[in-house]
C-alpha atoms as a PDB file:
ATOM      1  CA  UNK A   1      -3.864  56.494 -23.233  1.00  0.00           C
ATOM      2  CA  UNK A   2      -4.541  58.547 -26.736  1.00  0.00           C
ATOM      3  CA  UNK A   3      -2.732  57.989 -29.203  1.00  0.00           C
ATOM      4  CA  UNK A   4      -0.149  61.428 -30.525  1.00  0.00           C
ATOM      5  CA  UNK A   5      -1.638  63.872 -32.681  1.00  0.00           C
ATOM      6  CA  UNK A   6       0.160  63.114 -36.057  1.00  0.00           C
ATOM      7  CA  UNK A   7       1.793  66.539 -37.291  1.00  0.00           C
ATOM      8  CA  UNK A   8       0.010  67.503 -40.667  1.00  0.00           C
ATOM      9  CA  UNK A   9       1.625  66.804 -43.698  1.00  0.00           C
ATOM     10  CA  UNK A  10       2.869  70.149 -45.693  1.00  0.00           C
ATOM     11  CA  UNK A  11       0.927  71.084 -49.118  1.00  0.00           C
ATOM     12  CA  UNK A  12       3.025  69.552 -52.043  1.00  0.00           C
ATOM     13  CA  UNK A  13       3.094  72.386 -54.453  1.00  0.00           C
ATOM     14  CA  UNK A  14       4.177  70.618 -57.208  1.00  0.00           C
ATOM     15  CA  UNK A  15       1.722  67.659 -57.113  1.00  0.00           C
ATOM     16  CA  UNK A  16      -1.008  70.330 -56.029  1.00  0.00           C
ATOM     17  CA  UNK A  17       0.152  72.066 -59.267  1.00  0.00           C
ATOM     18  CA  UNK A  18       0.268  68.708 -61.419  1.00  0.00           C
ATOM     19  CA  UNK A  19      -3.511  68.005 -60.281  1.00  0.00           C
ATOM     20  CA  UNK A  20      -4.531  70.812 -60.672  1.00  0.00           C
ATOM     21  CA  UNK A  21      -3.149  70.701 -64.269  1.00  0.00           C
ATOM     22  CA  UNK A  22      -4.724  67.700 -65.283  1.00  0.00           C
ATOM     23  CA  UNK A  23      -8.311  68.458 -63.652  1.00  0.00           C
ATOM     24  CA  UNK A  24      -8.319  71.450 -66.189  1.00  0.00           C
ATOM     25  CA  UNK A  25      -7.029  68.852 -68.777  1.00  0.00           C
ATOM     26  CA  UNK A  26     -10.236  66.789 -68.414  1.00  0.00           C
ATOM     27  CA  UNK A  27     -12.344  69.205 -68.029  1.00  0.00           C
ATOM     28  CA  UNK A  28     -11.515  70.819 -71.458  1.00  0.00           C
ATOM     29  CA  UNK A  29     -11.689  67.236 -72.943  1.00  0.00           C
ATOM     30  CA  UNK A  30     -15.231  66.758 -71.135  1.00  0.00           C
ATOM     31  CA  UNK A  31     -15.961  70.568 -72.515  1.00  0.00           C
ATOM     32  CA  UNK A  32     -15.239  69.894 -76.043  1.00  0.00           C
ATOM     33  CA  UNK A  33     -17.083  66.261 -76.645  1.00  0.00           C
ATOM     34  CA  UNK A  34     -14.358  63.860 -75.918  1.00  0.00           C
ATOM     35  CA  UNK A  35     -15.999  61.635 -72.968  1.00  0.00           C
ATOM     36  CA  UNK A  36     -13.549  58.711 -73.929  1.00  0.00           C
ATOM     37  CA  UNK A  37     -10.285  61.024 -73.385  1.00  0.00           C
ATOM     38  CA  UNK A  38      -9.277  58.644 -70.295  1.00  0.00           C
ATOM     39  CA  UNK A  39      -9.772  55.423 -69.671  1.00  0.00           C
ATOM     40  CA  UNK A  40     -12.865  53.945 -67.214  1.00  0.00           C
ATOM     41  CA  UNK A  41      -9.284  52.533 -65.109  1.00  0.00           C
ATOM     42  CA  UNK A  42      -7.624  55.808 -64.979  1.00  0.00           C
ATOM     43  CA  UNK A  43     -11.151  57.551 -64.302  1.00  0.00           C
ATOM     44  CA  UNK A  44     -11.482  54.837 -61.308  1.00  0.00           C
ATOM     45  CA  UNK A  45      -8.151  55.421 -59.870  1.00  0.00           C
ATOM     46  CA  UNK A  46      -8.666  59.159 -59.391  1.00  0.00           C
ATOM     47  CA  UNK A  47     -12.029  59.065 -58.006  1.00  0.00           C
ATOM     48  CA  UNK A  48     -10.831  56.542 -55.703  1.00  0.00           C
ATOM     49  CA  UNK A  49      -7.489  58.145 -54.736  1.00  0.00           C
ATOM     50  CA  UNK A  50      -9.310  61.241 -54.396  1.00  0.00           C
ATOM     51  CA  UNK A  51     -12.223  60.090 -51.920  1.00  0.00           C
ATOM     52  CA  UNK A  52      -9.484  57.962 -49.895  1.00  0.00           C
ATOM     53  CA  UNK A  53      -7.480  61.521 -49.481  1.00  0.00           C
ATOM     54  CA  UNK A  54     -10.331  63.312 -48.882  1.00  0.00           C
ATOM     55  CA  UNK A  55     -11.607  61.085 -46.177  1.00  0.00           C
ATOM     56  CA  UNK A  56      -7.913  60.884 -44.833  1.00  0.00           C
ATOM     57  CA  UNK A  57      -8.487  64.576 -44.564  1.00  0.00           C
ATOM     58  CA  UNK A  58     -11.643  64.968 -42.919  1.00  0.00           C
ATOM     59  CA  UNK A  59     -10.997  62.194 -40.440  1.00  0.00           C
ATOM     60  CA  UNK A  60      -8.080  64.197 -39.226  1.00  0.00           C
ATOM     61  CA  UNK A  61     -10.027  67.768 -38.503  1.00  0.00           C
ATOM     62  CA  UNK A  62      -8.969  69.006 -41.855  1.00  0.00           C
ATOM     63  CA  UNK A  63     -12.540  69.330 -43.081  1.00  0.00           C
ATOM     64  CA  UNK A  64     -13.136  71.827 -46.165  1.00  0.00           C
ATOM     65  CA  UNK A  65     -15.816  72.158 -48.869  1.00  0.00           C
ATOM     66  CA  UNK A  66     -15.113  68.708 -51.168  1.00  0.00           C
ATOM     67  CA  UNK A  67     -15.929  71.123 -54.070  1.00  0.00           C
ATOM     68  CA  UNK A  68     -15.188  74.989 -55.004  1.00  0.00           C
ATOM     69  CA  UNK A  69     -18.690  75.993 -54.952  1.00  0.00           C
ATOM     70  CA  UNK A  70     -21.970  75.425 -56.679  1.00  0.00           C
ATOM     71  CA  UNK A  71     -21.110  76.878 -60.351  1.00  0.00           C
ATOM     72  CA  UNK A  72     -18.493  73.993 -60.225  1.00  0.00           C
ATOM     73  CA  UNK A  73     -20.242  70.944 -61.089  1.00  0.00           C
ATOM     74  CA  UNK A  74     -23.906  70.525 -61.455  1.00  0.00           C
ATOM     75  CA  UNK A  75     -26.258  69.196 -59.513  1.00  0.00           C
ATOM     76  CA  UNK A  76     -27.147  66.298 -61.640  1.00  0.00           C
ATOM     77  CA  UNK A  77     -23.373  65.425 -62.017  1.00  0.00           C
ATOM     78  CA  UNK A  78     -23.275  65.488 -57.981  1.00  0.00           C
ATOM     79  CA  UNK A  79     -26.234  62.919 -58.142  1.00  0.00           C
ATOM     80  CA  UNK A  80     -24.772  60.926 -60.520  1.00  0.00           C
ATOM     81  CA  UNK A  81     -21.470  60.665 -58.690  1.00  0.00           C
ATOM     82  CA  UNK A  82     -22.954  59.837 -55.206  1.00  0.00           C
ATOM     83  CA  UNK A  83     -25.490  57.369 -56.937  1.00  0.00           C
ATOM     84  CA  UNK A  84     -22.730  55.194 -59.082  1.00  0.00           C
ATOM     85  CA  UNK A  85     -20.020  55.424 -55.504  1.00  0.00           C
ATOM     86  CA  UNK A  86     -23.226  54.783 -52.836  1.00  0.00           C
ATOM     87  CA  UNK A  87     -23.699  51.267 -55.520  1.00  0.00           C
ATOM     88  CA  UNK A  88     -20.012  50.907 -55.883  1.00  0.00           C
ATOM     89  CA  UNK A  89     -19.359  50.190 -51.992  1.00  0.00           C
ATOM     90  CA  UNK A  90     -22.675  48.977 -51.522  1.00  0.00           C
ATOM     91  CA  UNK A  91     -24.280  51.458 -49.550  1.00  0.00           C
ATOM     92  CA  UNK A  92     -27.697  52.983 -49.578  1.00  0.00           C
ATOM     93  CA  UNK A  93     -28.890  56.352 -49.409  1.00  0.00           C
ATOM     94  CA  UNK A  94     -30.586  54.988 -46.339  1.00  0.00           C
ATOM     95  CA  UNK A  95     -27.310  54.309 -44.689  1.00  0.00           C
ATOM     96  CA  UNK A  96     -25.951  57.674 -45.565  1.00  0.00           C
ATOM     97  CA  UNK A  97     -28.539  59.309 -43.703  1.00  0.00           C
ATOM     98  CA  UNK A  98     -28.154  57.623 -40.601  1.00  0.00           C
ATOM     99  CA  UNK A  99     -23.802  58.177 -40.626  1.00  0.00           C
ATOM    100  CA  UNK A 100     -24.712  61.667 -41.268  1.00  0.00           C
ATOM    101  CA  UNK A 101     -26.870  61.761 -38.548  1.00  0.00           C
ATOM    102  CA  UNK A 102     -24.258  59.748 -36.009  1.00  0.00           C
ATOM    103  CA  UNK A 103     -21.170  62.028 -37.058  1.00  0.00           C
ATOM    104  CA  UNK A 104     -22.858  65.418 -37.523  1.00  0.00           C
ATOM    105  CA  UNK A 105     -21.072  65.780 -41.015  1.00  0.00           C
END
């Protein structure tokens, strides 16, 4: 028997609105020199809220681009990113491949 199709969750407009506000917060801190304007924990908690959600997302058929398009990071930040999270769960690139190449994504 499958299990029911959860009904999806409607946008929150005002945390959409709050994130939003504080991703163009640290960005202008990042922008004007001030790398230490959040803490490594508060930097951590995002990142990892953010993936879970994401994931959340995907998993569910609600697949999108994770990012707004090319201009919006670069591509050494990408590397960076996926480097420091493929060592913080202990994955390698390796193993990235082949779940790319089992799930088509």
């Amino acid at each position: 028997m499958s299990s029911p199709e959860r009904a999806p969750t409607p946008v929150d407009p005002t945390l959409s609105d709050r994130v939003i506000a504080i991703a163009r917060e640290v960005e202008a801190a990042q922008m004007s020199g001030q790398l230490a304007a959040i803490s490594p924990q508060a930097l951590q908690a995002m990142l990892s809220s953010l993936s879970k959600l994401y994931g959340a997302n995907v998993e569910a058929g609600n697949s999108y681009p994770v990012l707004a398009g090319p201009q919006s990071v670069s591509g050494t930040d990408v590397l960076i990113l996926c480097g420091a999270m493929l060592k913080a769960a202990d994955l390698q690139v390796f193993e990235l491949g082949m779940w790319q190449s089992w799930t088509g994504r």
